[in-house]
C-alpha atoms as a PDB file:
ATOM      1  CA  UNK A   1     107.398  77.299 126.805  1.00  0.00           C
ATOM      2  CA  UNK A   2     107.886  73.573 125.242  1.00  0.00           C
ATOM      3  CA  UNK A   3     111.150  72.851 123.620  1.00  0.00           C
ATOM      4  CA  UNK A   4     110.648  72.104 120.082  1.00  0.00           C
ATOM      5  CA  UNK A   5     111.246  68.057 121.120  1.00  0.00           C
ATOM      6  CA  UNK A   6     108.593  68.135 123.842  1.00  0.00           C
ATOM      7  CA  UNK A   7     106.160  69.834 121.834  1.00  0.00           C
ATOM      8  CA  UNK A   8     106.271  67.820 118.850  1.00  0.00           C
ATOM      9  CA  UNK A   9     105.738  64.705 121.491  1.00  0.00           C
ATOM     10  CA  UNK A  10     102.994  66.143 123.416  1.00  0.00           C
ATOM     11  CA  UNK A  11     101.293  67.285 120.179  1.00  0.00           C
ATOM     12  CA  UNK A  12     101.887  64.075 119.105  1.00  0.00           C
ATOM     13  CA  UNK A  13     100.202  62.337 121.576  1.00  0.00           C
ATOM     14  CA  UNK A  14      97.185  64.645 121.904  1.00  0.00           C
ATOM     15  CA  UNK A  15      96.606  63.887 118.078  1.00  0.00           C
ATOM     16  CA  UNK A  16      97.129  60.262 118.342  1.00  0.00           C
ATOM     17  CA  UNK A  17      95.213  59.806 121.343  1.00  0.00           C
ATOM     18  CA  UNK A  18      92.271  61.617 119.266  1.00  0.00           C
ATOM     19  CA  UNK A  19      92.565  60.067 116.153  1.00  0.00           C
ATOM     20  CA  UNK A  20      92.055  56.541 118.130  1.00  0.00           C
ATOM     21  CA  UNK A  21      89.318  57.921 120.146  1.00  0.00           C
ATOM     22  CA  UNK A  22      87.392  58.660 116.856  1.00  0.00           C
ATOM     23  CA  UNK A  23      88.551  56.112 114.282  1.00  0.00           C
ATOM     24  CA  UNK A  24      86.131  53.681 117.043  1.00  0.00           C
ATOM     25  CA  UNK A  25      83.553  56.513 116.949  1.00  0.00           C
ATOM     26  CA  UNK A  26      83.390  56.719 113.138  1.00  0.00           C
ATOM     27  CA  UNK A  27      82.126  52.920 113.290  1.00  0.00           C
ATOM     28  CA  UNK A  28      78.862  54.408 114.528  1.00  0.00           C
ATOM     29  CA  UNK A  29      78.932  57.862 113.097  1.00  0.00           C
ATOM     30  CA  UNK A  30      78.904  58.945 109.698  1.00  0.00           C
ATOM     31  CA  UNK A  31      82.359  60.383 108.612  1.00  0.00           C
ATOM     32  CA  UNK A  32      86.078  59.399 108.369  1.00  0.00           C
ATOM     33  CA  UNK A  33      89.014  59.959 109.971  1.00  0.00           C
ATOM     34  CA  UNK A  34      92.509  59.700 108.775  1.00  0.00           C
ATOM     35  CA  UNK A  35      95.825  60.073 109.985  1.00  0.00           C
ATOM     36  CA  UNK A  36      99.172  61.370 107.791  1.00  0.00           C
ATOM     37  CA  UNK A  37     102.298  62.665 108.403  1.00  0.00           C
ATOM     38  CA  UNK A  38     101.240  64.179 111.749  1.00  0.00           C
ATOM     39  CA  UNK A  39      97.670  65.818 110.781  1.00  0.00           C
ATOM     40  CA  UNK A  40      94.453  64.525 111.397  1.00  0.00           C
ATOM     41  CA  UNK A  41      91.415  64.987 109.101  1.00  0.00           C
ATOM     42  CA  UNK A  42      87.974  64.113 109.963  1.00  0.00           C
ATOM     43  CA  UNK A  43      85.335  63.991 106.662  1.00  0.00           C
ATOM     44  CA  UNK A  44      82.314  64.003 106.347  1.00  0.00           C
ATOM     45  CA  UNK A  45      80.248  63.267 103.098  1.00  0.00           C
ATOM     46  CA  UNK A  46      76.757  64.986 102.449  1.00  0.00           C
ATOM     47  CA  UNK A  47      77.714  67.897 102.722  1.00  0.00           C
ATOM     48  CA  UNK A  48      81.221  67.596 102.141  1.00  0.00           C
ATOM     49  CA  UNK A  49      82.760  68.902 104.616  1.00  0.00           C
ATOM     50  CA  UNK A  50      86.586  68.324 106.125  1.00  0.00           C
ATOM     51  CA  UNK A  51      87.957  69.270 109.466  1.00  0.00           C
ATOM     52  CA  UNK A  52      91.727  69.081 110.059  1.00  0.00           C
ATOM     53  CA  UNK A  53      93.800  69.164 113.127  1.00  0.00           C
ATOM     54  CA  UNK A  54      98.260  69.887 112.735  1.00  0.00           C
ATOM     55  CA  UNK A  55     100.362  71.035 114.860  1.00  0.00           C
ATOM     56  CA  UNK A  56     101.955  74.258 114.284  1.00  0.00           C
ATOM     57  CA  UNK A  57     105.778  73.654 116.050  1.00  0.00           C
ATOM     58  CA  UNK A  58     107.445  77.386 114.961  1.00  0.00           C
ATOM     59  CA  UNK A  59     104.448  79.031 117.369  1.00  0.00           C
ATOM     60  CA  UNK A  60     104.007  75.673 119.649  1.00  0.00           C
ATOM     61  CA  UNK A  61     100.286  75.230 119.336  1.00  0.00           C
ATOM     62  CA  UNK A  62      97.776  72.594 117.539  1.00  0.00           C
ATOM     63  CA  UNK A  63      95.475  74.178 114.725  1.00  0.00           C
ATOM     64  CA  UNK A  64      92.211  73.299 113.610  1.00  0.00           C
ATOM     65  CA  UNK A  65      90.406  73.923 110.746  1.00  0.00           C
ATOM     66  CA  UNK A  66      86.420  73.759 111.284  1.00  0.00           C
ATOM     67  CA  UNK A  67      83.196  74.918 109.714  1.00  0.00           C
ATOM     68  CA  UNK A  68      85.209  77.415 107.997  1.00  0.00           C
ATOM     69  CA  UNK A  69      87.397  78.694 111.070  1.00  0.00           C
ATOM     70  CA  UNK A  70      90.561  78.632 112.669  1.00  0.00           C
ATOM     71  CA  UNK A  71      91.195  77.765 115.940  1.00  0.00           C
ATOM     72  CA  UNK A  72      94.755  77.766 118.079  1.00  0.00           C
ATOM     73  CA  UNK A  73      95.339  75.981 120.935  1.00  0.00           C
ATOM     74  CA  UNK A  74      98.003  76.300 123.219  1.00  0.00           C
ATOM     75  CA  UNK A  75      99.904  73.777 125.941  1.00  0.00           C
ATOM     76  CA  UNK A  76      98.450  74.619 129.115  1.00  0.00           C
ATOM     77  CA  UNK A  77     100.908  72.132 131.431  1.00  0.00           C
ATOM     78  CA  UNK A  78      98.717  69.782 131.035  1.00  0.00           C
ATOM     79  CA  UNK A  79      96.788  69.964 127.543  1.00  0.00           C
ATOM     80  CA  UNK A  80      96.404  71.694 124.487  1.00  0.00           C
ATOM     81  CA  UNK A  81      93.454  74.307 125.419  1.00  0.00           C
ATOM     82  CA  UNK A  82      91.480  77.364 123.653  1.00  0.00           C
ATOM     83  CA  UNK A  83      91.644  80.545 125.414  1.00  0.00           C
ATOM     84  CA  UNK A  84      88.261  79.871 126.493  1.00  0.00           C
ATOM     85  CA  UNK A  85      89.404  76.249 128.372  1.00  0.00           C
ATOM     86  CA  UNK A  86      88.197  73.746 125.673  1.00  0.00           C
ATOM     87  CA  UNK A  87      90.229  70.987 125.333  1.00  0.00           C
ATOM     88  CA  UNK A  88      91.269  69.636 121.699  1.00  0.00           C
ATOM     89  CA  UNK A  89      88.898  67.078 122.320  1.00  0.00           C
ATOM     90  CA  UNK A  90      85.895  69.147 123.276  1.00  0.00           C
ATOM     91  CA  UNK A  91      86.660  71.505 120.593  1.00  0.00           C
ATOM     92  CA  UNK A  92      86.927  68.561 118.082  1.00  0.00           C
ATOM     93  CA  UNK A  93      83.488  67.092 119.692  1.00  0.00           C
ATOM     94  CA  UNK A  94      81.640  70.130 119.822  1.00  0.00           C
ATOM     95  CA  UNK A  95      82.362  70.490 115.992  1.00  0.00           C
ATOM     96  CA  UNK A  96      81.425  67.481 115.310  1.00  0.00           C
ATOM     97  CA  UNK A  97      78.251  67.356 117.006  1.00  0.00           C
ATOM     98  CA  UNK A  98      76.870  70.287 114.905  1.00  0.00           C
ATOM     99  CA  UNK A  99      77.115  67.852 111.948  1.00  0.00           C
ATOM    100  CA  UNK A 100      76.081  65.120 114.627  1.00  0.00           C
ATOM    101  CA  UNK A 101      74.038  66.210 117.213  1.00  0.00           C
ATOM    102  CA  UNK A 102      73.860  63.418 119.180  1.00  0.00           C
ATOM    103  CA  UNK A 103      77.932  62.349 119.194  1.00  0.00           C
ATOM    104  CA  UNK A 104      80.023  61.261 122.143  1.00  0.00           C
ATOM    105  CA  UNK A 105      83.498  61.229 122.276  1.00  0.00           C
END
C-alpha cells in the first residue's frame, strides 16, 4: 500500500495530468473543467450535469462522481484502475462520451 506522501503525489499527478488533458479537449467539446484544492469537476450545461474526481487519502483511492454513481479506483503499481481495469482516464472518457458520443481523450 502507498504511504500517505506517495499517494497524495501519485493522485496528484493522475488528476493533474487529466485535468490538462481535458481543459484542451473542452476547447472543442461542450463542457468545463475546473481544478480546486485537489478535485476536479467536469460540467456540462444542457442538461446540467457535473462529474467530479478527489482523491480519497484515509482509504488511498481516487473517487468519481458520474451520472449519478460512485466509482473507486485503486493504485495498481502503475495507475489508478477500477476493478474491472479502466483507467481514470477511460473511466472519465467513457462518461463523458455518453454526454458526447463522439469524444477523444
Amino acid at each position: 500500500m502507498l504511504t500517505e506522501q506517495e499517494f497524495s503525489k501519485a493522485a496528484g499527478d493522475a488528476i493533474e495530468s487529466l485535468y490538462r488533458k481535458l481543459a484542451a479537449a473542452s476547447d472543442e467539446y461542450e463542457f468545463d473543467v475546473d481544478m480546486n484544492a485537489g478535485a476536479l469537476s467536469i460540467e456540462f450545461e444542457e442538461p446540467r450535469e457535473r462529474f467530479v474526481v478527489s482523491p480519497n487519502s484515509p482509504v488511498r483511492q481516487i473517487w468519481v462522481s458520474a451520472h449519478v454513481k460512485s466509482y473507486k479506483l485503486g493504485w495498481n503499481g502503475a495507475a489508478f484502475v477500477l476493478d474491472d481495469g479502466r483507467t481514470l482516464e477511460q473511466l472519465i472518457a467513457d462518461a463523458i462520451r455518453v454526454r458526447i458520443p463522439e469524444f477523444t481523450l
